[in-house]
Protein backbone atom coordinates (compact mmCIF):
# COMPACT_ATOMS: atom_id res chain seq x y z
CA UNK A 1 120.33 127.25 87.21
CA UNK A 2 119.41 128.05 90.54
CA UNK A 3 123.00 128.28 91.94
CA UNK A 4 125.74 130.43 91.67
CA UNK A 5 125.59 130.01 87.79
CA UNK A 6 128.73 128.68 87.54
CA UNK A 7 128.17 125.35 89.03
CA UNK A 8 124.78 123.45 89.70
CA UNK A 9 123.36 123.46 93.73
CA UNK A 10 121.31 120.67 95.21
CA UNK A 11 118.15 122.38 93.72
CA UNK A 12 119.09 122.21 89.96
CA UNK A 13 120.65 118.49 90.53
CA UNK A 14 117.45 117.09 92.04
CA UNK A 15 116.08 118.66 89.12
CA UNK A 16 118.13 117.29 87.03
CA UNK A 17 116.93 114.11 87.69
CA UNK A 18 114.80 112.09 84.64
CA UNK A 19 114.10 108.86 86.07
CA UNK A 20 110.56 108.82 88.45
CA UNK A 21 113.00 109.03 91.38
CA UNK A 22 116.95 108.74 91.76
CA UNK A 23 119.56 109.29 94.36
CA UNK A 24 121.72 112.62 94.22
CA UNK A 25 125.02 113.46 95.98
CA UNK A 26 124.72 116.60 98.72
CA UNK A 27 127.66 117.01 99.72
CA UNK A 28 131.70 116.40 99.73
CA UNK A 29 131.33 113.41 101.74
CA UNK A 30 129.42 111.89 99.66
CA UNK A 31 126.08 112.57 101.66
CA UNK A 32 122.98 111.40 99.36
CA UNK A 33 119.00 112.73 98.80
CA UNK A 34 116.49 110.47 97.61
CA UNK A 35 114.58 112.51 95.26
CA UNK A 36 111.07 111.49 94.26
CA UNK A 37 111.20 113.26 90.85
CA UNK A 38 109.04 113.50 87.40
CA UNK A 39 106.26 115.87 88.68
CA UNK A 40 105.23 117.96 92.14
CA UNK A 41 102.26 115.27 94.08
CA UNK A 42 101.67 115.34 97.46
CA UNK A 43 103.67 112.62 99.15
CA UNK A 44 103.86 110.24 102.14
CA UNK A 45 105.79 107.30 103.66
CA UNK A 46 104.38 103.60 104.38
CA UNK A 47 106.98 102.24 106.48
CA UNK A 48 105.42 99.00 106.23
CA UNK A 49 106.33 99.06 102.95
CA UNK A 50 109.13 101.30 102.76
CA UNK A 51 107.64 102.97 100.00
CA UNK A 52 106.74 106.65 99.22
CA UNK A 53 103.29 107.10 98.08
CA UNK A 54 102.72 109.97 95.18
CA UNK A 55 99.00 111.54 94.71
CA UNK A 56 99.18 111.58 91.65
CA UNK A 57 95.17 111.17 90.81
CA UNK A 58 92.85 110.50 93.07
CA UNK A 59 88.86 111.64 94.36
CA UNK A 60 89.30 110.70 98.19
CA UNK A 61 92.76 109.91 100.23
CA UNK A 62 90.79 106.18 100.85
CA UNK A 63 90.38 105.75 97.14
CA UNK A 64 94.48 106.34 96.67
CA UNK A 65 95.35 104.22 99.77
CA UNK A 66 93.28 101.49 98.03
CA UNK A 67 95.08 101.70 94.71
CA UNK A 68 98.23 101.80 96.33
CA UNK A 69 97.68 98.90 98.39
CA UNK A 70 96.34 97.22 95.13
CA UNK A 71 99.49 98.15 93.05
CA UNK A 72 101.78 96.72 96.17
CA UNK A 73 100.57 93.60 96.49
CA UNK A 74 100.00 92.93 92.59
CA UNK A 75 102.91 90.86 91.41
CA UNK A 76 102.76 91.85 87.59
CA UNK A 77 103.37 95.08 88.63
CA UNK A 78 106.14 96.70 86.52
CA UNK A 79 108.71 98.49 88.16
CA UNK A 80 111.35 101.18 87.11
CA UNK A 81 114.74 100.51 88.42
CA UNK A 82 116.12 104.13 89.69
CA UNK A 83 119.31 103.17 90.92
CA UNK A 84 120.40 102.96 94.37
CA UNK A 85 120.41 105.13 97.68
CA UNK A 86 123.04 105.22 100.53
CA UNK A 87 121.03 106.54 104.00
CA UNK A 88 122.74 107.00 107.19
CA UNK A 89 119.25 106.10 108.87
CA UNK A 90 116.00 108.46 109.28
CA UNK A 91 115.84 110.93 106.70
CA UNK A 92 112.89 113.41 106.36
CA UNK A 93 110.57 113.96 103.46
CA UNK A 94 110.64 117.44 102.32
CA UNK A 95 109.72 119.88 99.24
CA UNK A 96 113.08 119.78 97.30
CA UNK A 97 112.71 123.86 96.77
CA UNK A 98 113.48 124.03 100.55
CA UNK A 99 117.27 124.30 102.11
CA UNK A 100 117.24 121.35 104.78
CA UNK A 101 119.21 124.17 106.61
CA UNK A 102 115.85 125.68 106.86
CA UNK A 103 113.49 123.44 108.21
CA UNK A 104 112.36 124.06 111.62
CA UNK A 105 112.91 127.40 111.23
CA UNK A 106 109.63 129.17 111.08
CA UNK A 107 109.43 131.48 107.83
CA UNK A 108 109.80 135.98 108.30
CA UNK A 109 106.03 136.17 107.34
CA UNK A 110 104.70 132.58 109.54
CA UNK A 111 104.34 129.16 109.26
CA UNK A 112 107.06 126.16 108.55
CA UNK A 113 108.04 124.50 106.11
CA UNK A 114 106.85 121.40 105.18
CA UNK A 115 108.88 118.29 106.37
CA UNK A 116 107.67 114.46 107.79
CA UNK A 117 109.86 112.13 109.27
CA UNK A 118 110.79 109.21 107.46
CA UNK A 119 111.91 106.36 109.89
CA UNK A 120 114.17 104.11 107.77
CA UNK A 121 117.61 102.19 109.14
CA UNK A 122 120.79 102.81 107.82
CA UNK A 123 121.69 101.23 104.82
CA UNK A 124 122.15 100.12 100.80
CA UNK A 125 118.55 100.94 99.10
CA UNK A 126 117.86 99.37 95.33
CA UNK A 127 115.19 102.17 94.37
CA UNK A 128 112.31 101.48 92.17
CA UNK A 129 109.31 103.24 90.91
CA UNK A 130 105.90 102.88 89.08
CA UNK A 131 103.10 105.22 87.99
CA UNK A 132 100.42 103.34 87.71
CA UNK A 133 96.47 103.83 87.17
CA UNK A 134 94.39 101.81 89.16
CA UNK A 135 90.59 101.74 87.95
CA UNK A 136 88.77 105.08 86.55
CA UNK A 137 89.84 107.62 89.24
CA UNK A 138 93.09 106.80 90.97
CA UNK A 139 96.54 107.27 89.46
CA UNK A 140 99.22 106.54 92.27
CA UNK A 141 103.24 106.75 92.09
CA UNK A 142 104.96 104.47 93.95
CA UNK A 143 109.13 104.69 95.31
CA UNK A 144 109.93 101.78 97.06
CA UNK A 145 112.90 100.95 98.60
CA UNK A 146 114.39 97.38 98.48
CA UNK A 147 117.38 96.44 100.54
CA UNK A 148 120.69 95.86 98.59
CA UNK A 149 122.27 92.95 98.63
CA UNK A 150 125.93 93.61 100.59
C-alpha cells in the first residue's frame, strides 16, 4: 500500500483496478479518474473517436495507428464493458504514479512529468475496452468512451 498504510491513496486504488480500464473515486466530492489499467503501454487520445489508444505491440507508430483504425471500425469487435465515468470536461492523460498536484511542476533534478491534454465535454461515459491483435506484429488496447444514456 502506497498510502498511509492504514487506508488506500489514489495510487493503490487505480491499482486496484482488474478490469482493462475502470473509473475510481478521487476525492470527497465524489471527483472520478479514468484509469486505463491491466499493464504500463504508452498511451494517446483520438478525439475523433474518443478512445485511448494503448501500444501494446507494435514495429512502427503507422503499423499501430493502422490496427487501431482496423479494430474501430470492425463491427465484430468484442468489447469489455468497464463501467462508467463521470468527467467534469477536459481531463489530462497522465502516468497514474504521478500526484496531479505535481504536474507542471518541473522535477528537483529536471524535466516534467508526463501529461497530454485530453479534450472531452462534460458528461456520463459507458467505458469499454478491448485488447486485440491485429495481423502478425500489432497488438493494440483500445478505451473508448460511449456517451450514457441520461
Amino acid at each position: 500500500m502506497a498510502g498511509d498504510a492504514t487506508s488506500p491513496d489514489n495510487y493503490d486504488r487505480a491499482c486496484a483496478v482488474d478490469d482493462l480500464a475502470g473509473a475510481i473515486s478521487i476525492n470527497e466530492q465524489g471527483a472520478q479518474a479514468l484509469v486505463l489499467a491491466d499493464e504500463p503501454a504508452t498511451s494517446c487520445y483520438l478525439p475523433q473517436h474518443r478512445t485511448f489508444l494503448r501500444w501494446l505491440a507494435a514495429e512502427t507508430e503507422a503499423g499501430l495507428s493502422a490496427a487501431a483504425d482496423a479494430v474501430l471500425a470492425d463491427p465484430t469487435t468484442v468489447w469489455e464493458e468497464c463501467g462508467s465515468w463521470v468527467s467534469d470536461g477536459p481531463a489530462v492523460l497522465m502516468d497514474s504514479a504521478e500526484a496531479g498536484s505535481d504536474l507542471g511542476i518541473e522535477y528537483p533534478g529536471g524535466g516534467m512529468p508526463a501529461e497530454a491534454s485530453v479534450p472531452l465535454p462534460a458528461g456520463r461515459w459507458r467505458v469499454r475496452a478491448t485488447q486485440t491483435k491485429v495481423g502478425e506484429e500489432n497488438w493494440v488496447g483500445l478505451v473508448q468512451l460511449v456517451a450514457a444514456e441520461s
